[in-house]
Protein backbone atom coordinates (compact mmCIF):
# COMPACT_ATOMS: atom_id res chain seq x y z
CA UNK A 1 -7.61 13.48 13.28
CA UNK A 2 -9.87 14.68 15.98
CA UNK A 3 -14.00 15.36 15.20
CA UNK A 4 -15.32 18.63 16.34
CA UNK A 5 -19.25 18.68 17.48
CA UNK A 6 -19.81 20.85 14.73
CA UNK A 7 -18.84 18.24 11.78
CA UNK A 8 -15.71 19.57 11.27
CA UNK A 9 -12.02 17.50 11.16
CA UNK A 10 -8.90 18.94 12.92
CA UNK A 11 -5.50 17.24 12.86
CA UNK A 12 -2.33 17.25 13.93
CA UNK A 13 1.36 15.51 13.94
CA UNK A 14 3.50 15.14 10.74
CA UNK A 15 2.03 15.59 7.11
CA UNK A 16 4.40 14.25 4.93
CA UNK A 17 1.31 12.33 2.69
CA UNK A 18 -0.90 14.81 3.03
CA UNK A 19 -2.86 12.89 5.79
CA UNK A 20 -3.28 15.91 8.00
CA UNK A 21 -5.17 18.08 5.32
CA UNK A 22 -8.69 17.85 6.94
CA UNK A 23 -9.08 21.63 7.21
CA UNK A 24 -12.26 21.50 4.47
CA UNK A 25 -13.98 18.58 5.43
CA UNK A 26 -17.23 19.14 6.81
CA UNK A 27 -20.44 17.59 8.05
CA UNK A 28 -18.63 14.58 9.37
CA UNK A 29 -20.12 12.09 11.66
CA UNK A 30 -16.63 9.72 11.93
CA UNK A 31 -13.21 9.83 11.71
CA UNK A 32 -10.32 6.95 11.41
CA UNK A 33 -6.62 7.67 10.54
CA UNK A 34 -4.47 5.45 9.19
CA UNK A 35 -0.65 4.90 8.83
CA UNK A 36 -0.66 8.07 7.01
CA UNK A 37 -3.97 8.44 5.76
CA UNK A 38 -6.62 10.17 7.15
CA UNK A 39 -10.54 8.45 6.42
CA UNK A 40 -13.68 10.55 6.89
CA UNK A 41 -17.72 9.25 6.82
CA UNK A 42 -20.24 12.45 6.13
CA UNK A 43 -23.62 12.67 7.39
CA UNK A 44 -24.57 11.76 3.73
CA UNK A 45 -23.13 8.10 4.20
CA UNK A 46 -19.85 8.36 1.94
CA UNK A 47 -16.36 8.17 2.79
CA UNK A 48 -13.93 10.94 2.15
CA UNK A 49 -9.93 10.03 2.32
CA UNK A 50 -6.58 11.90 2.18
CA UNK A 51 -2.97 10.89 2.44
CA UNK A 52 -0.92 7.95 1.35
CA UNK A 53 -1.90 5.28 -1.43
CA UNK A 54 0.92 2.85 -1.91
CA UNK A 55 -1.64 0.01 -1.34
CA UNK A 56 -4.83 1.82 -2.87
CA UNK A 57 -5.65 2.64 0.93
CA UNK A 58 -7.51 5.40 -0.42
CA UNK A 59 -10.26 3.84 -2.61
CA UNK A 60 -10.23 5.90 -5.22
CA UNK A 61 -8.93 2.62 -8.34
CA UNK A 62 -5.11 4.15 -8.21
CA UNK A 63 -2.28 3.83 -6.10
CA UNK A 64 -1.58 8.43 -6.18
CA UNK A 65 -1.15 9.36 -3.02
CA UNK A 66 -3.33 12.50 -2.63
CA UNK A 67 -2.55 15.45 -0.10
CA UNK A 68 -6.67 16.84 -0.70
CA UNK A 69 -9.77 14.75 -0.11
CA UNK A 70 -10.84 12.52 -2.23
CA UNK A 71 -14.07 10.88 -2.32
CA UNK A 72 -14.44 6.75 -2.30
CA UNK A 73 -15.40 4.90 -5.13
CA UNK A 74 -17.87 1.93 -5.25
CA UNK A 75 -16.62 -1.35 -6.54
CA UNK A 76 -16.94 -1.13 -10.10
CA UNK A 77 -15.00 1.96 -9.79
CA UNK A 78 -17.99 3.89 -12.13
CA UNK A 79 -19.80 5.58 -8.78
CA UNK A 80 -19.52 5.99 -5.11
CA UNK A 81 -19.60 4.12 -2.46
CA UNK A 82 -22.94 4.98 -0.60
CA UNK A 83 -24.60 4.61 2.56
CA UNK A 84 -21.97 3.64 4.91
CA UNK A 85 -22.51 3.35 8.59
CA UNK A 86 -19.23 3.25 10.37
CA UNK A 87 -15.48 2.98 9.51
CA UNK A 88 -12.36 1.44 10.41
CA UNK A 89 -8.83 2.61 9.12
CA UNK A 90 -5.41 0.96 11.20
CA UNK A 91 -3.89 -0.68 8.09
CA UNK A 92 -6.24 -1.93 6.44
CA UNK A 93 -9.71 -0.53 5.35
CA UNK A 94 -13.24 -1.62 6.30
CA UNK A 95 -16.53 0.32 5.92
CA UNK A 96 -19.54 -1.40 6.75
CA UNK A 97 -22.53 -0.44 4.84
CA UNK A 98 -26.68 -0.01 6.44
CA UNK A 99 -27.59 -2.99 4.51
CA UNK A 100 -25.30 -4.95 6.61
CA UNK A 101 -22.22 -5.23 3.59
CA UNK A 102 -18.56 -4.82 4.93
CA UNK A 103 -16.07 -3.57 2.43
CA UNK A 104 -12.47 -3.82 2.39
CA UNK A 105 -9.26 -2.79 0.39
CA UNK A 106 -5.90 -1.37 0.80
CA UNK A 107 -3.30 -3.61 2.31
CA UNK A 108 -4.01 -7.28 1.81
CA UNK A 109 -0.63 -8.31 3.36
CA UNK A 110 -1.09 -11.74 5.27
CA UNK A 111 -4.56 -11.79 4.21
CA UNK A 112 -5.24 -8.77 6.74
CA UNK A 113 -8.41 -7.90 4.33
CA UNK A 114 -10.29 -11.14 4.35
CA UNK A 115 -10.24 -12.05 1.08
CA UNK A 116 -8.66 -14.82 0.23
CA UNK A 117 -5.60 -12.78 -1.48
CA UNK A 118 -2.41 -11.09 -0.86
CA UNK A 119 -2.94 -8.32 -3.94
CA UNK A 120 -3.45 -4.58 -2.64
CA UNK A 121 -7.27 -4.10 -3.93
CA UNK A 122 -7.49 -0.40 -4.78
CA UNK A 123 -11.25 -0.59 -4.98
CA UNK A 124 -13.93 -1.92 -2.57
């Protein structure tokens, strides 16, 4: 995906996940694709994703891959995750939040996420 100066998300290349399907999202300060998934951060600090979940790359406690935007959930799975500052998404997932907190999930092969475990976590 590709950030416009106004906010907006276009992208290009195959779709077969639904990774591509950015044409909605708006106000967004960052962008970070994925193999086949597609990560957003607004203005307002939370992450938006789209595209493949095998490995609960999306964040949203399942494994559905989704072809429309879904927002990311906090931890306990009950809220959002809020007041992110940046993102990363080649693989595996990291957002780091303003109080200085790093999240991961998604692909734990080879303990790519840092945390001591080889199990996809499909939450923060």
């Amino acid at each position: 995906g590709a950030l416009k100066s106004d906010g907006t998300v276009v992208a290009v290349g195959g779709n077969s996940a639904g990774q591509c399907n950015v044409s909605g999202w708006k106000d967004i300060v960052a962008v970070s694709a994925g193999g086949l998934y597609t990560v957003g951060l607004k203005a307002d600090g939370t992450v938006w994703t789209t595209g493949l979940n095998t490995s609960g790359q999306l964040g949203d406690g399942t494994t559905t891959t989704r072809d429309y935007a879904i927002q990311v959930k906090n931890s306990s799975g009950e809220g959002y995750l809020e007041n992110v500052i940046d993102i990363e998404a080649h693989m595996i997932l990291v957002w780091f939040k303003s109080d200085g907190t790093a999240y991961a999930w998604g692909d734990a092969a080879n303990h790519a996420l840092g945390i001591n475990s080889t199990t996809d976590p499909v939450l923060p």
